[in-house]
Every structure is written in C-alpha cells, then in structure tokens.
PDB file of N, CA and C in Angstrom:
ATOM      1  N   UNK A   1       0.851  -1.171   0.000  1.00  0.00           N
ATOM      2  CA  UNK A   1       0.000   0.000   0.000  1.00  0.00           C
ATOM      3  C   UNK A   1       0.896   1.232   0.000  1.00  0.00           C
ATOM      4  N   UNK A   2       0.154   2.082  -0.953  1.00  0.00           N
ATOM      5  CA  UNK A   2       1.259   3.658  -0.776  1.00  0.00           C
ATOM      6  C   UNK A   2       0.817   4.481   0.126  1.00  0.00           C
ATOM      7  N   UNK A   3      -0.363   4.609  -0.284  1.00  0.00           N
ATOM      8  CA  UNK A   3      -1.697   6.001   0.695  1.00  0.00           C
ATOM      9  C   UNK A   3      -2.756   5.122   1.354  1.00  0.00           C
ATOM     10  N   UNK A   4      -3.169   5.643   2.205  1.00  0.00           N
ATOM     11  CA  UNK A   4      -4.320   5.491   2.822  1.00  0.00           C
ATOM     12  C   UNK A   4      -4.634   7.004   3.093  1.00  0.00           C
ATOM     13  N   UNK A   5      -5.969   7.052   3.310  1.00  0.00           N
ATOM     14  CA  UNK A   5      -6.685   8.661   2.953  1.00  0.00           C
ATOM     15  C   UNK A   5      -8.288   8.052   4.137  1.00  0.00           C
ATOM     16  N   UNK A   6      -8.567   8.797   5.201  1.00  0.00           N
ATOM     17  CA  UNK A   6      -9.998   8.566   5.817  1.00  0.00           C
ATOM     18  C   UNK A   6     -10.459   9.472   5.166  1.00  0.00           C
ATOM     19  N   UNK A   7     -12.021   8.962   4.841  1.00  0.00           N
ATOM     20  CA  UNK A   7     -13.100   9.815   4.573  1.00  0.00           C
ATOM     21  C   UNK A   7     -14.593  10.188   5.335  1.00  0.00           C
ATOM     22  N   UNK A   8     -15.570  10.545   4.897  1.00  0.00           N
ATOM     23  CA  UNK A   8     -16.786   9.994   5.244  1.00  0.00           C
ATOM     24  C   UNK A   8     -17.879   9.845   3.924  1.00  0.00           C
ATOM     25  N   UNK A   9     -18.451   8.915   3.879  1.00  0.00           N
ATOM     26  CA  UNK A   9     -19.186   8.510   2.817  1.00  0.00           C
ATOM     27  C   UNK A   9     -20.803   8.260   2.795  1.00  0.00           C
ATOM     28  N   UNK A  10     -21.208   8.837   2.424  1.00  0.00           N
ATOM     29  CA  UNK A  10     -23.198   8.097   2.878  1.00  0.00           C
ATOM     30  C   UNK A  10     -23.082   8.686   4.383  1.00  0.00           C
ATOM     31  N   UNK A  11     -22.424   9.460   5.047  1.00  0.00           N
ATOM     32  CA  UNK A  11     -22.380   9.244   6.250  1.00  0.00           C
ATOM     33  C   UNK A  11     -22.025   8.603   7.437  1.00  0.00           C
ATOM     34  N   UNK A  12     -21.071   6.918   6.527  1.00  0.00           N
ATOM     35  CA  UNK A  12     -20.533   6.822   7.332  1.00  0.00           C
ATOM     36  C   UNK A  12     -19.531   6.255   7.030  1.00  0.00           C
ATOM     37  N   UNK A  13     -18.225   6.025   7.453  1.00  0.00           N
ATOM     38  CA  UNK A  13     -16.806   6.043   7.525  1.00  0.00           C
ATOM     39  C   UNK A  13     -16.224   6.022   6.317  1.00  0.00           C
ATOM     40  N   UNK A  14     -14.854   5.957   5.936  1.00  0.00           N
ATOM     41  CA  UNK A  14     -14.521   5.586   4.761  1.00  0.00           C
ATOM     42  C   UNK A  14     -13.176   5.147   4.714  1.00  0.00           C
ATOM     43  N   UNK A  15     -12.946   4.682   4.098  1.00  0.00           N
ATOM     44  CA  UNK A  15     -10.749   4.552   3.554  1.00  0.00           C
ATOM     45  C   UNK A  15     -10.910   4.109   2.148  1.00  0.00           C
ATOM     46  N   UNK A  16     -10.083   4.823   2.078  1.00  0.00           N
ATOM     47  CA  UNK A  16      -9.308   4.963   0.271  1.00  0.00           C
ATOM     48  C   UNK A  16      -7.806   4.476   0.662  1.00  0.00           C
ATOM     49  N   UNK A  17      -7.439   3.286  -0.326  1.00  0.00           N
ATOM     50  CA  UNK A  17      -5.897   2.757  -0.332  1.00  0.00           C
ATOM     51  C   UNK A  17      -5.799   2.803  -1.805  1.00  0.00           C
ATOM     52  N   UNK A  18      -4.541   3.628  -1.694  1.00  0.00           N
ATOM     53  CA  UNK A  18      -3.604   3.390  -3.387  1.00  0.00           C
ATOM     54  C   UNK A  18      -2.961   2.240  -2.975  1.00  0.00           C
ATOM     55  N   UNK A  19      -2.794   1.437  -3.789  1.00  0.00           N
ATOM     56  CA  UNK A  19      -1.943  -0.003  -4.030  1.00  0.00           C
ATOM     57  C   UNK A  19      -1.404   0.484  -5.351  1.00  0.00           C
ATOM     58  N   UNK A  20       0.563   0.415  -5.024  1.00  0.00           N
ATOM     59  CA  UNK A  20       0.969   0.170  -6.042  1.00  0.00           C
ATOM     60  C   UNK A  20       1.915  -1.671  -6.062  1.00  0.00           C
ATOM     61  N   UNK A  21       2.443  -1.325  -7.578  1.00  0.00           N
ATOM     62  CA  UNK A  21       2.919  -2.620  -7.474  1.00  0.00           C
ATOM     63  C   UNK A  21       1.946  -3.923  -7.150  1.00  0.00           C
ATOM     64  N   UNK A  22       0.651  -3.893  -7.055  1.00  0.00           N
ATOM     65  CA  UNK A  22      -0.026  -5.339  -6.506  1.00  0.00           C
ATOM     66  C   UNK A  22       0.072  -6.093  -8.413  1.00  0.00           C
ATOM     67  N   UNK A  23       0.038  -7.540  -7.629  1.00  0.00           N
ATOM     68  CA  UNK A  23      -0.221  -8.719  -8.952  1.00  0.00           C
ATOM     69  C   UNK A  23      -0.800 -10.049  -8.176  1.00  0.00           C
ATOM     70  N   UNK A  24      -2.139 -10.425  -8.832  1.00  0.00           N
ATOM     71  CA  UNK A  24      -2.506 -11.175  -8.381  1.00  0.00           C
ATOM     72  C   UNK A  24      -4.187 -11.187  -8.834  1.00  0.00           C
ATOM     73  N   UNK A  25      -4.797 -11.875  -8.198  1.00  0.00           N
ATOM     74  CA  UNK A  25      -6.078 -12.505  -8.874  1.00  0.00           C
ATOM     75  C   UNK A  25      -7.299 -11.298  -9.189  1.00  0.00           C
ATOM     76  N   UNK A  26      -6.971 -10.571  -7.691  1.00  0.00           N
ATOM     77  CA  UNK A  26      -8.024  -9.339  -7.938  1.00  0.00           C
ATOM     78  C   UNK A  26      -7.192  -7.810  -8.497  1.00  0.00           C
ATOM     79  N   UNK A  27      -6.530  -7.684  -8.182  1.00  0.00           N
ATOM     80  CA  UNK A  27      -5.816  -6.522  -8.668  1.00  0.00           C
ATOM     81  C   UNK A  27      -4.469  -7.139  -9.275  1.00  0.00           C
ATOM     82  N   UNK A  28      -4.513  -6.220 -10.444  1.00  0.00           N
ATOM     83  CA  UNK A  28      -3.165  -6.579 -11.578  1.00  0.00           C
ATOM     84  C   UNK A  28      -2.738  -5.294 -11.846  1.00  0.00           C
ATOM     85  N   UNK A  29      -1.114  -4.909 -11.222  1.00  0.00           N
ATOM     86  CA  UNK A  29      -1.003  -3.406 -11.345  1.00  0.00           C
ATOM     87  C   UNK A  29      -1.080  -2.978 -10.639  1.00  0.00           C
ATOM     88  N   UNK A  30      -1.460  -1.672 -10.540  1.00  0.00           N
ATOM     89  CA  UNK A  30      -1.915  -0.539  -9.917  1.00  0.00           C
ATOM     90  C   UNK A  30      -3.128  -0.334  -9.528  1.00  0.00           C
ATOM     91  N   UNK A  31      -3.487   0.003  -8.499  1.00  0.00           N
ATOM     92  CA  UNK A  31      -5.011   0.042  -8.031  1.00  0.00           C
ATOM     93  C   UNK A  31      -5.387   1.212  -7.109  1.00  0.00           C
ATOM     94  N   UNK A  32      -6.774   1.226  -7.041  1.00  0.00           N
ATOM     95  CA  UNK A  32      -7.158   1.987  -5.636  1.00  0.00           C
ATOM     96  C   UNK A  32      -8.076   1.062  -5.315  1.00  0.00           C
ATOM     97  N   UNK A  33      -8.574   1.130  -3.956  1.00  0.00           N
ATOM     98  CA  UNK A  33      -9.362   0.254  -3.308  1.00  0.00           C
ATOM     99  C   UNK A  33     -10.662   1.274  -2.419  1.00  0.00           C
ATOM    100  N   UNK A  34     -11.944   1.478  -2.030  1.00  0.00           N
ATOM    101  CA  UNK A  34     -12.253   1.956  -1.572  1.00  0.00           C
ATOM    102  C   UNK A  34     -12.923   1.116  -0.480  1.00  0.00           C
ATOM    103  N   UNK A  35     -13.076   1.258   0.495  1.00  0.00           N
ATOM    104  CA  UNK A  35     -13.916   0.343   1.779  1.00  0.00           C
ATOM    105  C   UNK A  35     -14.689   1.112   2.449  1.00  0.00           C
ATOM    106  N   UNK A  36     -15.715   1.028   2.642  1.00  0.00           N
ATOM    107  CA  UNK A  36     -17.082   1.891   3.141  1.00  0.00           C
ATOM    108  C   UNK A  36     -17.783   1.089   4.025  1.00  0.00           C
ATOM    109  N   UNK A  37     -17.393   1.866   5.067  1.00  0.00           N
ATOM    110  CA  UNK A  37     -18.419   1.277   6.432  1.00  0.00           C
ATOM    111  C   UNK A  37     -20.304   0.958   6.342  1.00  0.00           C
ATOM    112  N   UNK A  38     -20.964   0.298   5.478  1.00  0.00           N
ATOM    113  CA  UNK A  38     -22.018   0.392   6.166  1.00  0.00           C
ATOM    114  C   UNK A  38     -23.307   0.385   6.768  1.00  0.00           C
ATOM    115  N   UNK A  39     -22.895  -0.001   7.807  1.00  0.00           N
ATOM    116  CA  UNK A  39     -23.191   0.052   9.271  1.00  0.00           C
ATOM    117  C   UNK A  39     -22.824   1.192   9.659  1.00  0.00           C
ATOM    118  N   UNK A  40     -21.706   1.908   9.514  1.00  0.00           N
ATOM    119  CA  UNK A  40     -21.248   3.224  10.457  1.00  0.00           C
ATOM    120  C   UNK A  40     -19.707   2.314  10.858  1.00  0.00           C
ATOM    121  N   UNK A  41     -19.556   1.394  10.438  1.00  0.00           N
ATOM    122  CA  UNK A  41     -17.693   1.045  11.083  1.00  0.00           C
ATOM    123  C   UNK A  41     -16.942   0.501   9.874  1.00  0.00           C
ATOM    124  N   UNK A  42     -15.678   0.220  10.016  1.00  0.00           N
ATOM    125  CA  UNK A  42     -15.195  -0.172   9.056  1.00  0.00           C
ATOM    126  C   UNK A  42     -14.544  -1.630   9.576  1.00  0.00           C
ATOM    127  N   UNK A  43     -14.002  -2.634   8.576  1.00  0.00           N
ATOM    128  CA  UNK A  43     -13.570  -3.628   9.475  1.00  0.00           C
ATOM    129  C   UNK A  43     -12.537  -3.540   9.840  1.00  0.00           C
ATOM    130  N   UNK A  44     -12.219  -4.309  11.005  1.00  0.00           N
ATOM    131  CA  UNK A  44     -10.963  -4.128  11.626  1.00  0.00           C
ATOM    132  C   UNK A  44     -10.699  -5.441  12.269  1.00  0.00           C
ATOM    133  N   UNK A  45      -9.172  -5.398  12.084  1.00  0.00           N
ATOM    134  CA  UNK A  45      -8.488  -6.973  12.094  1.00  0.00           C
ATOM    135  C   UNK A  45      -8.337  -7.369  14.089  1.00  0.00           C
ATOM    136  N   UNK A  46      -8.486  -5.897  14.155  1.00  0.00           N
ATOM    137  CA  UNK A  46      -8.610  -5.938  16.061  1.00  0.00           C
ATOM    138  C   UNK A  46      -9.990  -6.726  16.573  1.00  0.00           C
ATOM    139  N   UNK A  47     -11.197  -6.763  16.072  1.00  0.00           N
ATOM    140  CA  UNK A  47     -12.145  -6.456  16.788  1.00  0.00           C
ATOM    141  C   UNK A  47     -12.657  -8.491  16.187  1.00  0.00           C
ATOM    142  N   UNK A  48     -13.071  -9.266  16.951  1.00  0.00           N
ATOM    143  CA  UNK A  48     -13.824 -10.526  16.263  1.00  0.00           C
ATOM    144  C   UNK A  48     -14.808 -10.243  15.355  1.00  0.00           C
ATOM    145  N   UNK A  49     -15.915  -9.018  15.909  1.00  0.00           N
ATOM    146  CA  UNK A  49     -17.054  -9.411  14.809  1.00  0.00           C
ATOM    147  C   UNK A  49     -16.933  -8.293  13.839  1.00  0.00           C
ATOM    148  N   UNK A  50     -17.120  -8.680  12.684  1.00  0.00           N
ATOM    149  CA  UNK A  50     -17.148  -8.342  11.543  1.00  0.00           C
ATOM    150  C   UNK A  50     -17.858  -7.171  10.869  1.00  0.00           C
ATOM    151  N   UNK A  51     -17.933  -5.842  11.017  1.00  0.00           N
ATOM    152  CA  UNK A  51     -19.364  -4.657  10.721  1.00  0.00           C
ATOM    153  C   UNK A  51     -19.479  -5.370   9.168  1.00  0.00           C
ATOM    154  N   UNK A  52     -20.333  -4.930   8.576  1.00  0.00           N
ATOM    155  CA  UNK A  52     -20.622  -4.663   7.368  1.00  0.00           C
ATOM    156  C   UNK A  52     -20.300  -3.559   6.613  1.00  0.00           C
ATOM    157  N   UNK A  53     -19.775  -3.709   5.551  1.00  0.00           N
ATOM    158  CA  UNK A  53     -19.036  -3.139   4.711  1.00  0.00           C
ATOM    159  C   UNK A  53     -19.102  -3.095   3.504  1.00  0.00           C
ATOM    160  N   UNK A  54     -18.622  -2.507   2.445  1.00  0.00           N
ATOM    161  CA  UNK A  54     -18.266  -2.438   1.157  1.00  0.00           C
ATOM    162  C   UNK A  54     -16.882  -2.242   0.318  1.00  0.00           C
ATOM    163  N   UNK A  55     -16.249  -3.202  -0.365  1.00  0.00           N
ATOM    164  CA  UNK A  55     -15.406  -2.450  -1.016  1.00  0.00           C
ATOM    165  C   UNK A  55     -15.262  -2.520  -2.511  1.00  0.00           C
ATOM    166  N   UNK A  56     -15.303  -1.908  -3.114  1.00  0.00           N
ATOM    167  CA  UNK A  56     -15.443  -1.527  -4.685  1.00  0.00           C
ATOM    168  C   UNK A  56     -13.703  -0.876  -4.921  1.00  0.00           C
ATOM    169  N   UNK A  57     -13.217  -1.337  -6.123  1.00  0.00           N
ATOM    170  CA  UNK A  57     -12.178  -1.188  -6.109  1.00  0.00           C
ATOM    171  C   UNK A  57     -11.403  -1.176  -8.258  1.00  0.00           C
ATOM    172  N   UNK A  58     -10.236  -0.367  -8.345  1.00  0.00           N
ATOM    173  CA  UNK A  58      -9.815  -0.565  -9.777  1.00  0.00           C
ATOM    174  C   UNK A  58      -8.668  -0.767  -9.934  1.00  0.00           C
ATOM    175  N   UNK A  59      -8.389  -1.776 -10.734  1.00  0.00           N
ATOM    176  CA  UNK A  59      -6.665  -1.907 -11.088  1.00  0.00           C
ATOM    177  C   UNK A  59      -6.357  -1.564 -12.315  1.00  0.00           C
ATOM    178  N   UNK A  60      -4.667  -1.359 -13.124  1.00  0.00           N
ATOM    179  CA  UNK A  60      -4.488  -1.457 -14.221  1.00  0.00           C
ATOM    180  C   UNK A  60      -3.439  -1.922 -14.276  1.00  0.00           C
ATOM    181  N   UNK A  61      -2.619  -2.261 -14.803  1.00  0.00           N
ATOM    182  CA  UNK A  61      -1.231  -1.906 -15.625  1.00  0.00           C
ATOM    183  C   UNK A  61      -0.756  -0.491 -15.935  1.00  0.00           C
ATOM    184  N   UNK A  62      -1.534  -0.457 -16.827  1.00  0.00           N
ATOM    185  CA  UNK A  62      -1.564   1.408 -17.824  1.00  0.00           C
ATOM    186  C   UNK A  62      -2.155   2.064 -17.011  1.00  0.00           C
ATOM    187  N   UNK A  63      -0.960   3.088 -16.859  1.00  0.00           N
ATOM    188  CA  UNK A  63      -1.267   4.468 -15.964  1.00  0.00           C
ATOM    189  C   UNK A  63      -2.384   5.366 -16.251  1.00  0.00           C
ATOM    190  N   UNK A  64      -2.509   5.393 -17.743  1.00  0.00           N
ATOM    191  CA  UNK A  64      -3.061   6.398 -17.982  1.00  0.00           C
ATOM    192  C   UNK A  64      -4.762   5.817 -18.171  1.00  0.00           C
ATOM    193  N   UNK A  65      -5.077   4.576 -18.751  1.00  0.00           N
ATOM    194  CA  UNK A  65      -6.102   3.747 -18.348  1.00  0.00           C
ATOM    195  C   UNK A  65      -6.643   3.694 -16.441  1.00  0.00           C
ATOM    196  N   UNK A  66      -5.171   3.578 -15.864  1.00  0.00           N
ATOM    197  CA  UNK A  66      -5.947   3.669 -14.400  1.00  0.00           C
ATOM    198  C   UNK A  66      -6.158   5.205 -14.115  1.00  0.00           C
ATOM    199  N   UNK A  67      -5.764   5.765 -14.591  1.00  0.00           N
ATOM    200  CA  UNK A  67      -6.384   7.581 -14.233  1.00  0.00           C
ATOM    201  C   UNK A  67      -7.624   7.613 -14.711  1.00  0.00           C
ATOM    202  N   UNK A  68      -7.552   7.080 -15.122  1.00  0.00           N
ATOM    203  CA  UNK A  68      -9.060   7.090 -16.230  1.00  0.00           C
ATOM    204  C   UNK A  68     -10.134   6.578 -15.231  1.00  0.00           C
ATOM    205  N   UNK A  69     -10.003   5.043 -14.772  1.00  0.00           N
ATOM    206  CA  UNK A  69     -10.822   4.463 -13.971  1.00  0.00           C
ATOM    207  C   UNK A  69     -10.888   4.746 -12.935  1.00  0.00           C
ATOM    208  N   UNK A  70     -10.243   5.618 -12.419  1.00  0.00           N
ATOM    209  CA  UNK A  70      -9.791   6.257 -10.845  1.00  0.00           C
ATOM    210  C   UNK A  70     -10.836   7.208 -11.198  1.00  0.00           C
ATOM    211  N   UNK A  71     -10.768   7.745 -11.885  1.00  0.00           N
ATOM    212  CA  UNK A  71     -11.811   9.269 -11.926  1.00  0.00           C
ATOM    213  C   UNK A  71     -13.012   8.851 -11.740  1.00  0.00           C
ATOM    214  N   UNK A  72     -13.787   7.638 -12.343  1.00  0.00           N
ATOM    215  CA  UNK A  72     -14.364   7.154 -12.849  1.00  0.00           C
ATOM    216  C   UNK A  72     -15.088   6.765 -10.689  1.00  0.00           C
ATOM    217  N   UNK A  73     -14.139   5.414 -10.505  1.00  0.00           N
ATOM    218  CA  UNK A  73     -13.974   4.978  -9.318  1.00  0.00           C
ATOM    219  C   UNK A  73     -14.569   6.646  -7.871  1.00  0.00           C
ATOM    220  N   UNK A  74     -14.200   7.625  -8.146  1.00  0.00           N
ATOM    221  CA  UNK A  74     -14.239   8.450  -7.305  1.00  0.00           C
ATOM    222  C   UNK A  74     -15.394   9.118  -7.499  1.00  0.00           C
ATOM    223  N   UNK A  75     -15.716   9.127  -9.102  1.00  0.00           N
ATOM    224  CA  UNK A  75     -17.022  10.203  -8.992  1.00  0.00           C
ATOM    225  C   UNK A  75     -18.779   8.939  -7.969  1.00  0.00           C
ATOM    226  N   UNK A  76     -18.061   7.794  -8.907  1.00  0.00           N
ATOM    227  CA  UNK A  76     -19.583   6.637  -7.886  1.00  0.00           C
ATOM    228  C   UNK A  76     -19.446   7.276  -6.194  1.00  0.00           C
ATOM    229  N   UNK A  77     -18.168   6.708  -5.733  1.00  0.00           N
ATOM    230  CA  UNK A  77     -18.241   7.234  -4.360  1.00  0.00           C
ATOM    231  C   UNK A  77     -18.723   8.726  -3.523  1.00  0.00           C
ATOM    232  N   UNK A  78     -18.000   9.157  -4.656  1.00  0.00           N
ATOM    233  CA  UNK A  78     -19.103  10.835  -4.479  1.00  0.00           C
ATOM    234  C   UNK A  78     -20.171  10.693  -4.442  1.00  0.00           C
ATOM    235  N   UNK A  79     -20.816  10.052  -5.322  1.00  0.00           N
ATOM    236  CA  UNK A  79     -22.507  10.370  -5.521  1.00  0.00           C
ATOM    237  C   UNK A  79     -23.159   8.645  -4.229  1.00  0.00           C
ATOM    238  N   UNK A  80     -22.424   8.015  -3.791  1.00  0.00           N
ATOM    239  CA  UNK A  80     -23.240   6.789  -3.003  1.00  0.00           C
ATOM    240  C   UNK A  80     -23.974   7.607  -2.486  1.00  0.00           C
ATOM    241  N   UNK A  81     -24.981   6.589  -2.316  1.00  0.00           N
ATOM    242  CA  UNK A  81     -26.202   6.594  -1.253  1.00  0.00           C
ATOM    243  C   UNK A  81     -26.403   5.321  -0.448  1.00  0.00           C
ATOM    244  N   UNK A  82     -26.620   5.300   0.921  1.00  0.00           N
ATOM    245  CA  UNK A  82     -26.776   4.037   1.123  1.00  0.00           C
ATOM    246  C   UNK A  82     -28.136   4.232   2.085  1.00  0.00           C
ATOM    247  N   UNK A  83     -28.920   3.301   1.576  1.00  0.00           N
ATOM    248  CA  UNK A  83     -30.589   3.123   1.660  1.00  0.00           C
ATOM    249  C   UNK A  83     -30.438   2.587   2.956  1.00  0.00           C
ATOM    250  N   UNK A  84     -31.825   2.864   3.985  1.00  0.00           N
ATOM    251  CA  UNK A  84     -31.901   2.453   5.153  1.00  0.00           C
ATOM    252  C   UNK A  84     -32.982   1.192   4.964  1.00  0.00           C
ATOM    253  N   UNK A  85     -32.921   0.285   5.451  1.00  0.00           N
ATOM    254  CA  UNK A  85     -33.961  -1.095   5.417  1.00  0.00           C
ATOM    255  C   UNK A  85     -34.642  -1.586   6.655  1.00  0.00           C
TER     256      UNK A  85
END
C-alpha cells in the first residue's frame, strides 16, 4: 500500500488505499481500493465481529487507463447513497 486517505461517505466512515505494485487474482497493477463502512464502522483486524461493509475497487497496468478508472472509481463514491432497510 502507498496512501491510505480517511473519509466519510453516505455518512458513514470511509478509507481509500492506493496499491501500487499489486499482482494477483483481484488486482493486476496498480489500483485503488475503496472500503465503506455500512453500518457506520469499518472492518478491523482488532475487533472478532465483523461490521458490514463495502469495497469496490480498480486496477491497471496502464497508468493512464488507471487515471481514467480512478476518476471514474471516485465520482460513484461521491454520488453513493446508502438506503436504510
């Protein structure tokens, strides 16, 4: 991981990770990752039970392809909504 960045999203929590250098099944390349609390928490490797979460995420190779999908990747998170049930 290069960055990590907190946010808040829908209202509730957020983290953004740049991954560079990853290779492997889900990310090939370069990536960002986004993880969205929600419940209101995010997960954490401290705690046993598990909140509910989201993570939506983009890789590339090509830089200029992942700028592309990054923009792309950031404007969804801008606009989430997350519905109450």
């Amino acid at each position: 991981m290069t960055q990590e960045e907190q946010y808040t999203v829908a209202g509730t929590p957020a983290a953004r990770y740049e991954i560079s250098g990853s290779d492997g099944e889900f990310l090939a390349g370069d990536g960002v990752i986004w993880v969205i609390g929600v419940q209101g928490e995010l997960p954490s490797f401290d705690e046993p039970a598990i909140p509910n979460y989201m993570a939506i995420y983009t890789s590339s190779t090509d830089t200029s392809q992942l700028a592309d999908d990054v923009e792309v990747l950031d404007a969804m998170v801008a606009t989430l909504e997350l519905l109450d049930e």
